[in-house]
N, C-alpha and C. Protein backbone atom coordinates (compact mmCIF):
# COMPACT_ATOMS: atom_id res chain seq x y z
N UNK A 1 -35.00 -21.20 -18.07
CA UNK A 1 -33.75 -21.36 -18.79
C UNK A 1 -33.07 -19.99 -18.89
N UNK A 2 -32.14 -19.93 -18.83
CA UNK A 2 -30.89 -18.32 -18.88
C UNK A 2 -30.43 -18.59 -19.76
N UNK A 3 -30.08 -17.58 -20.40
CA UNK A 3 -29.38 -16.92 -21.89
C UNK A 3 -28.49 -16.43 -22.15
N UNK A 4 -27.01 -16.41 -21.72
CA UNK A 4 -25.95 -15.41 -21.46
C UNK A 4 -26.39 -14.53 -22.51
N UNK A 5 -26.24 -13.07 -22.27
CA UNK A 5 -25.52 -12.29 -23.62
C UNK A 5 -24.59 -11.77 -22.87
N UNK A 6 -23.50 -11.61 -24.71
CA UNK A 6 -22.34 -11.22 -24.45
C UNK A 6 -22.11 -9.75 -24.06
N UNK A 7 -21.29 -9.40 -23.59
CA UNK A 7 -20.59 -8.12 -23.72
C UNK A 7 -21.42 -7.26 -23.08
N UNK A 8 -22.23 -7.30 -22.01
CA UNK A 8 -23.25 -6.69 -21.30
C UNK A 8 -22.82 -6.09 -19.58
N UNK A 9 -23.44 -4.60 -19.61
CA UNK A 9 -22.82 -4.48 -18.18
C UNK A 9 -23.40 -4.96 -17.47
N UNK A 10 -25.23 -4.90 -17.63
CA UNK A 10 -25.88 -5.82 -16.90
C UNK A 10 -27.17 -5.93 -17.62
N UNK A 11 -28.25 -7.08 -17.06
CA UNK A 11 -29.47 -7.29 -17.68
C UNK A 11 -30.49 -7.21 -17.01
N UNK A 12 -31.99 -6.77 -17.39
CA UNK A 12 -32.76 -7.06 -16.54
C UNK A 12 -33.82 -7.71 -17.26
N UNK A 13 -34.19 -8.74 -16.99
CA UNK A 13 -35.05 -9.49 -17.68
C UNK A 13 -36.50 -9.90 -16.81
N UNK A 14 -37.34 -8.79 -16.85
CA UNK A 14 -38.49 -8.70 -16.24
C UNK A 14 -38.13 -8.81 -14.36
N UNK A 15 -38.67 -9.72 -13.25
CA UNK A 15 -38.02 -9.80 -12.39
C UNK A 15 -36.72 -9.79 -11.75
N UNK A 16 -35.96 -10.58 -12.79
CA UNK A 16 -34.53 -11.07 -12.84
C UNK A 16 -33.61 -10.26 -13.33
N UNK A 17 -32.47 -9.72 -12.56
CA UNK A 17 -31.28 -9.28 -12.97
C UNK A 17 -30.06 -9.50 -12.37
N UNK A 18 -29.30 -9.30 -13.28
CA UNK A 18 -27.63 -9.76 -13.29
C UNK A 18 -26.80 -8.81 -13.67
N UNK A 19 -25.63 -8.68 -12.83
CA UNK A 19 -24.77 -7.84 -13.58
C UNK A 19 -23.28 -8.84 -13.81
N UNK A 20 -22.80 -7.67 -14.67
CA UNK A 20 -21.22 -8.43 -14.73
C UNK A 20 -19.95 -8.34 -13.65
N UNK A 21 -20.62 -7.68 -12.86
CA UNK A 21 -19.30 -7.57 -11.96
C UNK A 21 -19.77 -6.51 -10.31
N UNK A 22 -18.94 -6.06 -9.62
CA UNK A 22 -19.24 -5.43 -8.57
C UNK A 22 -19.49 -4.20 -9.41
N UNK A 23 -18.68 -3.27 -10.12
CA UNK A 23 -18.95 -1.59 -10.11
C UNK A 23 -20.12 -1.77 -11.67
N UNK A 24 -20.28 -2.88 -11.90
CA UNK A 24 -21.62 -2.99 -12.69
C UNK A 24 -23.00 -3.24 -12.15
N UNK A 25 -22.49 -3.98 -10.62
CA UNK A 25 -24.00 -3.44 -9.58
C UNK A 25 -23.92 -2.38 -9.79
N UNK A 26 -23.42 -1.70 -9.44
CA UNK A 26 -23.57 -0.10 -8.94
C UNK A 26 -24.62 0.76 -10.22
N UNK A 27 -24.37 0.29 -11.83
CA UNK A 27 -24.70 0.50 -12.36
C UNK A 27 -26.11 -0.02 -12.39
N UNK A 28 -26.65 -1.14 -11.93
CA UNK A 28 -27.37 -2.22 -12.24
C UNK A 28 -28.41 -0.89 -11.49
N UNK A 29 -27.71 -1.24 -10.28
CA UNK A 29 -28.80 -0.63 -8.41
C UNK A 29 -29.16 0.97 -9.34
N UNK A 30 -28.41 1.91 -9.83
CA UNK A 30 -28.83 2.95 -10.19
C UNK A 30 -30.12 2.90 -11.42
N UNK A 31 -30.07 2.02 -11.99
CA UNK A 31 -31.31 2.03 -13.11
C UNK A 31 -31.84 1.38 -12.61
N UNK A 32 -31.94 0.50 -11.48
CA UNK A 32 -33.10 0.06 -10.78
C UNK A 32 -33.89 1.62 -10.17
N UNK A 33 -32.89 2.04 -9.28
CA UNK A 33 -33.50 3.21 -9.07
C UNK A 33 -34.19 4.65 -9.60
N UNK A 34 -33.74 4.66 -10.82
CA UNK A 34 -34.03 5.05 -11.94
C UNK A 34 -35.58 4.97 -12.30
N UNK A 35 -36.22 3.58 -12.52
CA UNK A 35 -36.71 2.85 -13.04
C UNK A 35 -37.96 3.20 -11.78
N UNK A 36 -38.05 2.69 -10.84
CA UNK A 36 -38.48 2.49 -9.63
C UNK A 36 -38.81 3.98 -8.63
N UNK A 37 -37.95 4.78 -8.90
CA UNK A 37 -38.18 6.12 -8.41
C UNK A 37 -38.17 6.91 -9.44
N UNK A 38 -37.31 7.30 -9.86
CA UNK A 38 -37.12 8.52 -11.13
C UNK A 38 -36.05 8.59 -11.28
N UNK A 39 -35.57 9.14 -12.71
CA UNK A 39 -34.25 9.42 -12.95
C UNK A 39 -33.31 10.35 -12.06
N UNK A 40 -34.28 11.28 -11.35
CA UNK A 40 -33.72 12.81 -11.12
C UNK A 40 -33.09 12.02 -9.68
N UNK A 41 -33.85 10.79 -8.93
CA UNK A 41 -33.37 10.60 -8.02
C UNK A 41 -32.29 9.48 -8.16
N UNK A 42 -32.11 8.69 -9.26
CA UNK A 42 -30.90 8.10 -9.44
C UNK A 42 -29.50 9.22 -9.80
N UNK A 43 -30.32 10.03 -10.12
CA UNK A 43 -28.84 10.96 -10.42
C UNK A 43 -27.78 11.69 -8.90
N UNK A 44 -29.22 12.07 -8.13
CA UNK A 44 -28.68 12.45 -6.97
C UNK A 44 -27.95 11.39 -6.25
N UNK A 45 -28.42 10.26 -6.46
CA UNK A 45 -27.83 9.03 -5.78
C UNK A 45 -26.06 8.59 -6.23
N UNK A 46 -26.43 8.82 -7.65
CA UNK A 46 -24.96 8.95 -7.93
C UNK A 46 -24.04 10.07 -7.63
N UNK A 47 -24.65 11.06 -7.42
CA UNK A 47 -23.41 12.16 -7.16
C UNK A 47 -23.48 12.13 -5.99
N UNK A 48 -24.19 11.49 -5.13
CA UNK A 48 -23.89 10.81 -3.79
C UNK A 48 -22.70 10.22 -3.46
N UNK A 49 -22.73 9.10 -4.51
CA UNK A 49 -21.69 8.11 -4.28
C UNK A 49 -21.16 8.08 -4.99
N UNK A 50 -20.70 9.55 -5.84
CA UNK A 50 -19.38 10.09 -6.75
C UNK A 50 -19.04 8.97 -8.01
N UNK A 51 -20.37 8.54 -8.69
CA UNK A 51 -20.77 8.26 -9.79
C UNK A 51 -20.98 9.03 -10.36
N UNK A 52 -20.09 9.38 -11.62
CA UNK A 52 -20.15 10.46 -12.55
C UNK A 52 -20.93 10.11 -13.44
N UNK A 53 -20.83 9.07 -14.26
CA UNK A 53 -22.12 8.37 -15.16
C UNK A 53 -22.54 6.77 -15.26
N UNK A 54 -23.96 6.75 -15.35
CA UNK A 54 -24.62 5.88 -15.55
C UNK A 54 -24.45 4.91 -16.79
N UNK A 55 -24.21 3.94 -16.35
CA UNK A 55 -24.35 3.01 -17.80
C UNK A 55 -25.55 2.40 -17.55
N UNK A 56 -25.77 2.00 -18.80
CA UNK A 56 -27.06 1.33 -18.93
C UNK A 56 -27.48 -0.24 -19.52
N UNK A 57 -28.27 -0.72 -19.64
CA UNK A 57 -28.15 -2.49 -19.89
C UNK A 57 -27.71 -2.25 -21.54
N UNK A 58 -27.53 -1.51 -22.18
CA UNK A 58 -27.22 -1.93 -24.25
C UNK A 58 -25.96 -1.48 -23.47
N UNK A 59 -24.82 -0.86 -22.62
CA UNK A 59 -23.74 -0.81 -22.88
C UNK A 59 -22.46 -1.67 -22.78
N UNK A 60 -21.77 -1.30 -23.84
CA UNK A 60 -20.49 -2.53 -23.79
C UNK A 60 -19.95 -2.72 -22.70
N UNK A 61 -19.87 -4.22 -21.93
CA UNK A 61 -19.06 -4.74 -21.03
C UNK A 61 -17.75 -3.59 -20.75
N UNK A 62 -16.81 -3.55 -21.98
CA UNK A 62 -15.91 -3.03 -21.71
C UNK A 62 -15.92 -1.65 -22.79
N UNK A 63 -15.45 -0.57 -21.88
CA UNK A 63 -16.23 0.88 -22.25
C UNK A 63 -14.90 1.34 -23.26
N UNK A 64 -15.40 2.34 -24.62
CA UNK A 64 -14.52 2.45 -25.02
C UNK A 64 -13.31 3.57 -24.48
N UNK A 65 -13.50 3.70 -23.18
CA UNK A 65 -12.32 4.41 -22.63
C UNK A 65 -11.24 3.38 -21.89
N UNK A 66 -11.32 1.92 -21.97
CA UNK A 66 -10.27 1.00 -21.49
C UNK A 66 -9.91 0.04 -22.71
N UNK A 67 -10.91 -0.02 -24.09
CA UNK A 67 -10.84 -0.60 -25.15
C UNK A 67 -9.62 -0.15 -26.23
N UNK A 68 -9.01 -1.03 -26.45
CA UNK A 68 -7.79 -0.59 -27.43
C UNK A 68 -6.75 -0.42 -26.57
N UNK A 69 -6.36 -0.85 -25.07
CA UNK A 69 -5.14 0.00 -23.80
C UNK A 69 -4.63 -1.55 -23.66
N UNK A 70 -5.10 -2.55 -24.26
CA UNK A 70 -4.12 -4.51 -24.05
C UNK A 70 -2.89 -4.45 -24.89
N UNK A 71 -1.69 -3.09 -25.05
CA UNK A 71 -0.68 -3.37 -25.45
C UNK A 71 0.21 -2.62 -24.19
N UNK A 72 1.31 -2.41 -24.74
CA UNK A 72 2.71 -2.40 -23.63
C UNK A 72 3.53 -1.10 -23.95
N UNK A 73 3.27 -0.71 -25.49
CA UNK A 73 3.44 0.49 -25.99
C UNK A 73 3.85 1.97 -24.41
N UNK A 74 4.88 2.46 -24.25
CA UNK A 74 4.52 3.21 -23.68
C UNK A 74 3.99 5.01 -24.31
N UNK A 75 4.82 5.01 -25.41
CA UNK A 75 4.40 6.22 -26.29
C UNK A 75 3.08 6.41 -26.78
N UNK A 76 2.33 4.81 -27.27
CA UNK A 76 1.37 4.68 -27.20
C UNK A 76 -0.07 5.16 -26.07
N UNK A 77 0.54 4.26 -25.02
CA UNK A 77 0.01 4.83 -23.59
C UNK A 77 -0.37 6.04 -23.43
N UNK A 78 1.01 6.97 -23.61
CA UNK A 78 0.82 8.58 -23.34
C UNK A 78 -0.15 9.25 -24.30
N UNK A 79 0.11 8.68 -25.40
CA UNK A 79 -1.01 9.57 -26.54
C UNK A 79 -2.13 9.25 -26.28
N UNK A 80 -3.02 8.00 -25.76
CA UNK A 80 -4.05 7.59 -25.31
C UNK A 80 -4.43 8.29 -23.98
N UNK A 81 -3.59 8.27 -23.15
CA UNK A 81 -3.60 8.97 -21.81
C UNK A 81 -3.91 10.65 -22.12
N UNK A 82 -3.43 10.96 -23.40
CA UNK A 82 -3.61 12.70 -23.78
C UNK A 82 -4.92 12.97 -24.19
N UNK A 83 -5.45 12.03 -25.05
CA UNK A 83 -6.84 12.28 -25.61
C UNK A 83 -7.83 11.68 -24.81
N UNK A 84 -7.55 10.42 -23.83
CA UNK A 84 -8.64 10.29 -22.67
C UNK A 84 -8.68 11.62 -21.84
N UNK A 85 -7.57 12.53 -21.07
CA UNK A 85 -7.75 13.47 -20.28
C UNK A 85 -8.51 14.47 -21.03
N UNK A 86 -8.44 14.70 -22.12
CA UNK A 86 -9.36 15.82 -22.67
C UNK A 86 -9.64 15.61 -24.50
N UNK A 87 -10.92 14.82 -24.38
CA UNK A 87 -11.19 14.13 -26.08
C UNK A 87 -12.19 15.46 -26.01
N UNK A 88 -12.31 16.48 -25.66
CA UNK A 88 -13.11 17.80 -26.33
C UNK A 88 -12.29 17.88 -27.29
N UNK A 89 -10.99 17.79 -27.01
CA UNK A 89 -9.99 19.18 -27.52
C UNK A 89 -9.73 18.12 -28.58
N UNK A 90 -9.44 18.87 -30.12
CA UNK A 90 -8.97 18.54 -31.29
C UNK A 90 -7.90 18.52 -30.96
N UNK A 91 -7.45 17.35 -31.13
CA UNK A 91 -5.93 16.64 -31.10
C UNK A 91 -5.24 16.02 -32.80
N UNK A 92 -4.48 17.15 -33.37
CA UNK A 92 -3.66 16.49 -34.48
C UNK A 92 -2.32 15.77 -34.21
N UNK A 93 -2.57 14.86 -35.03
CA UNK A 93 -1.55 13.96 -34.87
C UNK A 93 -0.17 14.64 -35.04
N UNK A 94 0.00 15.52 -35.63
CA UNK A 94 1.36 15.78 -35.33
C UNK A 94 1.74 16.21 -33.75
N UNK A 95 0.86 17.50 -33.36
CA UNK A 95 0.94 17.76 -32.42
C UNK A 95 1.08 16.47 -31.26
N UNK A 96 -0.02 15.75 -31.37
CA UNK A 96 -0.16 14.58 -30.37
C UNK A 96 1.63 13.92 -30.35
N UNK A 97 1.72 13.26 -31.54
CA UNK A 97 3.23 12.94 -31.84
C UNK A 97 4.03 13.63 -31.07
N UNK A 98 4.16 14.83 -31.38
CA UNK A 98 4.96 15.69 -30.72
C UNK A 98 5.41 15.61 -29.02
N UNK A 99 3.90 15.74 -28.33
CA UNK A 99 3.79 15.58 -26.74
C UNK A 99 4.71 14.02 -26.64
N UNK A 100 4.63 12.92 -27.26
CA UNK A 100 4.97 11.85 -27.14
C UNK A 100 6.36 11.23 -27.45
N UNK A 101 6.40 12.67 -28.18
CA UNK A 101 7.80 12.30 -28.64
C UNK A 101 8.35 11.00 -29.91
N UNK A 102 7.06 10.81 -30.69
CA UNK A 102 7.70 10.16 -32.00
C UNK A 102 7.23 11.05 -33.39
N UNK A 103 7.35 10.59 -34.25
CA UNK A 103 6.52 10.84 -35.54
C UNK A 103 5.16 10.71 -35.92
N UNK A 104 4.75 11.70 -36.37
CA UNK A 104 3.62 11.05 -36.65
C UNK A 104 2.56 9.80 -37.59
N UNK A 105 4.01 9.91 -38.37
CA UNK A 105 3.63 8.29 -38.98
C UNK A 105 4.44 7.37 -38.24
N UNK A 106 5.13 7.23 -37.65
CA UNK A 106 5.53 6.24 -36.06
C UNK A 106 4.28 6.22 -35.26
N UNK A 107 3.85 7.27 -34.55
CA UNK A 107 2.26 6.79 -34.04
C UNK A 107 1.32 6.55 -34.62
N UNK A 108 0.89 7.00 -35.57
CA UNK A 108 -0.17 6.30 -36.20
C UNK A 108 -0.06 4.47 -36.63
N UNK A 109 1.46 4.29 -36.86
CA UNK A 109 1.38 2.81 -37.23
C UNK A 109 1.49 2.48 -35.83
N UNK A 110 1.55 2.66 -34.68
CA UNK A 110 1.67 2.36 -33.21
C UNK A 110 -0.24 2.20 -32.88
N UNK A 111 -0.92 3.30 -33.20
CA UNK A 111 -1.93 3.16 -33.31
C UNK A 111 -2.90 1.67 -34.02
N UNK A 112 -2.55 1.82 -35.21
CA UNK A 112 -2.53 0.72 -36.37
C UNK A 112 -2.36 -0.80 -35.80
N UNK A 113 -0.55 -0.78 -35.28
CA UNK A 113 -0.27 -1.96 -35.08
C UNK A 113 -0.39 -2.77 -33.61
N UNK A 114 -0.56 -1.54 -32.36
CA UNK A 114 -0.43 -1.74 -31.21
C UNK A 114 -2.04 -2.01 -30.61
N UNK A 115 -2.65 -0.95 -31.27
CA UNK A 115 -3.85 -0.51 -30.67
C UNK A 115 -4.95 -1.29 -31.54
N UNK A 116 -4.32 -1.61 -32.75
CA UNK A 116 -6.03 -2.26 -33.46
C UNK A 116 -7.01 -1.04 -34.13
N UNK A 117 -6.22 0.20 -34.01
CA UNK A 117 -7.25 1.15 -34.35
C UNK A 117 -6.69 2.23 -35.39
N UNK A 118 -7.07 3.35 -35.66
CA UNK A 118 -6.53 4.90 -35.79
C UNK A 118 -6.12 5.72 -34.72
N UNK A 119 -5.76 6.67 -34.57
CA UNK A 119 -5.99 7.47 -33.62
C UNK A 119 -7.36 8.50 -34.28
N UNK A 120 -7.42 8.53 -35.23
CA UNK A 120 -8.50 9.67 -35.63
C UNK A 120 -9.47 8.90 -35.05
N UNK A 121 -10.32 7.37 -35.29
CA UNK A 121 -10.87 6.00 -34.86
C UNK A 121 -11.10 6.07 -33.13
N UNK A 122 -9.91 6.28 -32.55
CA UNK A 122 -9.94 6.08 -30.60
C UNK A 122 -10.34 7.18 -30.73
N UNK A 123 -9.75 8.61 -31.37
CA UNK A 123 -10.38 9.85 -30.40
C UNK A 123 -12.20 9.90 -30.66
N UNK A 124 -12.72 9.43 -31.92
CA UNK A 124 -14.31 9.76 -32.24
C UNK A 124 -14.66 8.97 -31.23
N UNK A 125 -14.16 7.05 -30.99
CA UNK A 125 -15.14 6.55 -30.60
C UNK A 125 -15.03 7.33 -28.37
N UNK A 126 -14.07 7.67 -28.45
CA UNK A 126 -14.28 8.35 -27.25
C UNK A 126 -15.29 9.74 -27.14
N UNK A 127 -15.02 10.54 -28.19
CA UNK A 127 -16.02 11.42 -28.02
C UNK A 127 -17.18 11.15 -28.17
N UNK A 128 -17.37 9.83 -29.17
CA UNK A 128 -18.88 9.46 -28.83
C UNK A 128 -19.65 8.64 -27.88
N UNK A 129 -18.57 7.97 -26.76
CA UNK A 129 -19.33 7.45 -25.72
C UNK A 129 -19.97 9.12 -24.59
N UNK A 130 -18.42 10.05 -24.75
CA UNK A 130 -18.88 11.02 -23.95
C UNK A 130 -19.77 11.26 -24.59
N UNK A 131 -20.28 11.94 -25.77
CA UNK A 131 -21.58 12.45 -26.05
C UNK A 131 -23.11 11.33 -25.38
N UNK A 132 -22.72 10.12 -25.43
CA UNK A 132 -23.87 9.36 -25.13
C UNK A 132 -23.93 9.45 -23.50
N UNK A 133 -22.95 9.60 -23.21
CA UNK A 133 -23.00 9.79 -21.25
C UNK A 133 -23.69 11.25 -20.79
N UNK A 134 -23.00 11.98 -21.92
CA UNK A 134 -24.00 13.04 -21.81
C UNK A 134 -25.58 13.37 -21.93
N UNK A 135 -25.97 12.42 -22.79
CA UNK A 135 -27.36 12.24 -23.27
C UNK A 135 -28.15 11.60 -22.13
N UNK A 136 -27.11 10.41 -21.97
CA UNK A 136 -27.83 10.08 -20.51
C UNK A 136 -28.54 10.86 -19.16
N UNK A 137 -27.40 11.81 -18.87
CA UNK A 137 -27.25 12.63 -17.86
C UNK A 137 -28.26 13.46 -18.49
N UNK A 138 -29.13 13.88 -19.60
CA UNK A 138 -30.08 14.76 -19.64
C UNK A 138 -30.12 16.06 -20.74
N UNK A 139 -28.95 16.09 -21.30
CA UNK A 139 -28.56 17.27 -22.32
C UNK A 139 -29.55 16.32 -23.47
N UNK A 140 -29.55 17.65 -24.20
CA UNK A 140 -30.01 17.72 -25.72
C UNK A 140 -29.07 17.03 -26.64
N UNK A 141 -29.74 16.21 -27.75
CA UNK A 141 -28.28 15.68 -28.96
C UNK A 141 -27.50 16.88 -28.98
N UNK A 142 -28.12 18.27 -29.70
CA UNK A 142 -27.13 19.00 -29.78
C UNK A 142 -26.32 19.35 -28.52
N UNK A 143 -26.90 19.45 -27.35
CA UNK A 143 -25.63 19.83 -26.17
C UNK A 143 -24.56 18.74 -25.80
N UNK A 144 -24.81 17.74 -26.21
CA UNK A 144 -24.20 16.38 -25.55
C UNK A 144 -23.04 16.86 -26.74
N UNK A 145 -23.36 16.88 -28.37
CA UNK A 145 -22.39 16.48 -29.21
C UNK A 145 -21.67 18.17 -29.05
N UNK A 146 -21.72 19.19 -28.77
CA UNK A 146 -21.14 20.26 -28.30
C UNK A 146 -20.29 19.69 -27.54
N UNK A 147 -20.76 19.62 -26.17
CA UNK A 147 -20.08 18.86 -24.73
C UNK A 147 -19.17 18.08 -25.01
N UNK A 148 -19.23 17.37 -26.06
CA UNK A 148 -18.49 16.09 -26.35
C UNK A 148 -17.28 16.61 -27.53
N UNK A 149 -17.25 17.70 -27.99
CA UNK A 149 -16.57 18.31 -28.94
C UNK A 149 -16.97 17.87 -30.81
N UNK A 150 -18.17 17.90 -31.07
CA UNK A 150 -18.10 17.90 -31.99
C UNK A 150 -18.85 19.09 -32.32
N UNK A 151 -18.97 19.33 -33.37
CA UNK A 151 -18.84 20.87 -34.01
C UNK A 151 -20.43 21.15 -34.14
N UNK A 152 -21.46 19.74 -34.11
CA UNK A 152 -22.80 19.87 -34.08
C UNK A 152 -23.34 18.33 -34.20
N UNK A 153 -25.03 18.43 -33.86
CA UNK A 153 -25.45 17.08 -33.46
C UNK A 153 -25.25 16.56 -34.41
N UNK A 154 -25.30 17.36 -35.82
CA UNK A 154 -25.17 16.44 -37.29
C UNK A 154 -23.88 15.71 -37.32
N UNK A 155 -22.98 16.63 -37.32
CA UNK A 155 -21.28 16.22 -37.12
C UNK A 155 -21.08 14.90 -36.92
N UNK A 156 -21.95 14.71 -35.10
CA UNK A 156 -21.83 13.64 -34.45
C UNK A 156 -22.87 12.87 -35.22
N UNK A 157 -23.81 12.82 -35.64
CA UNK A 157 -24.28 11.59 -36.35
C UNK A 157 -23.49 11.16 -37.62
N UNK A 158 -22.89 12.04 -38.32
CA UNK A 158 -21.99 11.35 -39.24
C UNK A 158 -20.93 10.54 -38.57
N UNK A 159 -20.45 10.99 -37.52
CA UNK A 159 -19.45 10.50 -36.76
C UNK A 159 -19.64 8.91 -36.23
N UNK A 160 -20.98 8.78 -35.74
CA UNK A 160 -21.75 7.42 -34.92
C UNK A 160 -21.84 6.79 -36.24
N UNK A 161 -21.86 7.10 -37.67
CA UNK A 161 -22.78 6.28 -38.71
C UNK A 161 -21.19 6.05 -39.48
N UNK A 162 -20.17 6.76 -39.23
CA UNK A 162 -18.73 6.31 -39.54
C UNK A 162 -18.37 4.96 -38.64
N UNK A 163 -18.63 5.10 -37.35
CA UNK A 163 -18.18 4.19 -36.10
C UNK A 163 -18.57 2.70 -36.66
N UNK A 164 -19.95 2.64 -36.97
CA UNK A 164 -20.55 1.76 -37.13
C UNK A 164 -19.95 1.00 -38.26
C-alpha cells in the first residue's frame, strides 16, 4: 500500500523511491549517491552537473526562495528579487522601499497583503534555508549562520525558533 506525503521533494522508503518531479530526480539520484557512495562524491557529482545544492527528503516541495512570488505585484517582485540576489546583506525597509520606489509602509502592506508575509518574515525565512543549504554542503552551525548572514549560530536559532 503507498502513502502520499505532502509537500515532499522526494521519498525513500527502504527499496522504493519517488520523487516529485524531474529536477527533484536530480535531487533524489544525488542522495542516492550520497547514501551509496559518500557524500564527498555526491558533491563532486553535483558541481559536475552545476548543482549548487542538495535537497534532501524533509525538504519542502516548494523552497522558500519561490514561496510567497503567486502575486502580480511588480514593486513587490523587485523587492523580493533584491533580497533573493543577496539575503546576506541587511536589507531595511526603508532603504529596500527606496530601490523600489514606494514607501515603506506601502511595501510592507504589499508584503502583508500581496505576499502573505513580512518582509522582515521572507528575508529570515530565506536566510534560513541558505544557512541549512549551507549545513548541508558541510560548514559548521556557526559557519553556515555567518554564511547565511546572521550575526551568530545563536542569532540563527532564535531566528529558526521565531520561523516556527
Amino acid at each position: 500500500m503507498a502513502r502520499v506525503q505532502e509537500n515532499r521533494v522526494f521519498v525513500s522508503d527502504g527499496p522504493c523511491h519517488s520523487s516529485a518531479g524531474i529536477t527533484a530526480g536530480i535531487d533524489l539520484a544525488l542522495h542516492l549517491i550520497a547514501e551509496l557512495a559518500d557524500p564527498a562524491v555526491a558533491r563532486e557529482v553535483a558541481r559536475h552537473m552545476v548543482v549548487y545544492f542538495r535537497r534532501s527528503p524533509q525538504d519542502p516541495e516548494l523552497s522558500p526562495w519561490l514561496a510567497w512570488r503567486n502575486h502580480l505585484h511588480p514593486a513587490l517582485h523587485k523587492a523580493q528579487d533584491l533580497i533573493c540576489a543577496d539575503p546576506v546583506r541587511d536589507w531595511p525597509l526603508d532603504e529596500l522601499a527606496g530601490k523600489v520606489h514606494v514607501s515603506a509602509r506601502h511595501l510592507s502592506r504589499l508584503f502583508r497583503d500581496q505576499a502573505g508575509i513580512s518582509a522582515h518574515d521572507y528575508h529570515r525565512a530565506l536566510r534560513l534555508a541558505l544557512a541549512d543549504q549551507w549545513r548541508s554542503a558541510g560548514l559548521s552551525k556557526e559557519k553556515a549562520a555567518l554564511s547565511a548572514g546572521f550575526s551568530s549560530a545563536r542569532q540563527m536559532s532564535r531566528a529558526a525558533a521565531a520561523h516556527d
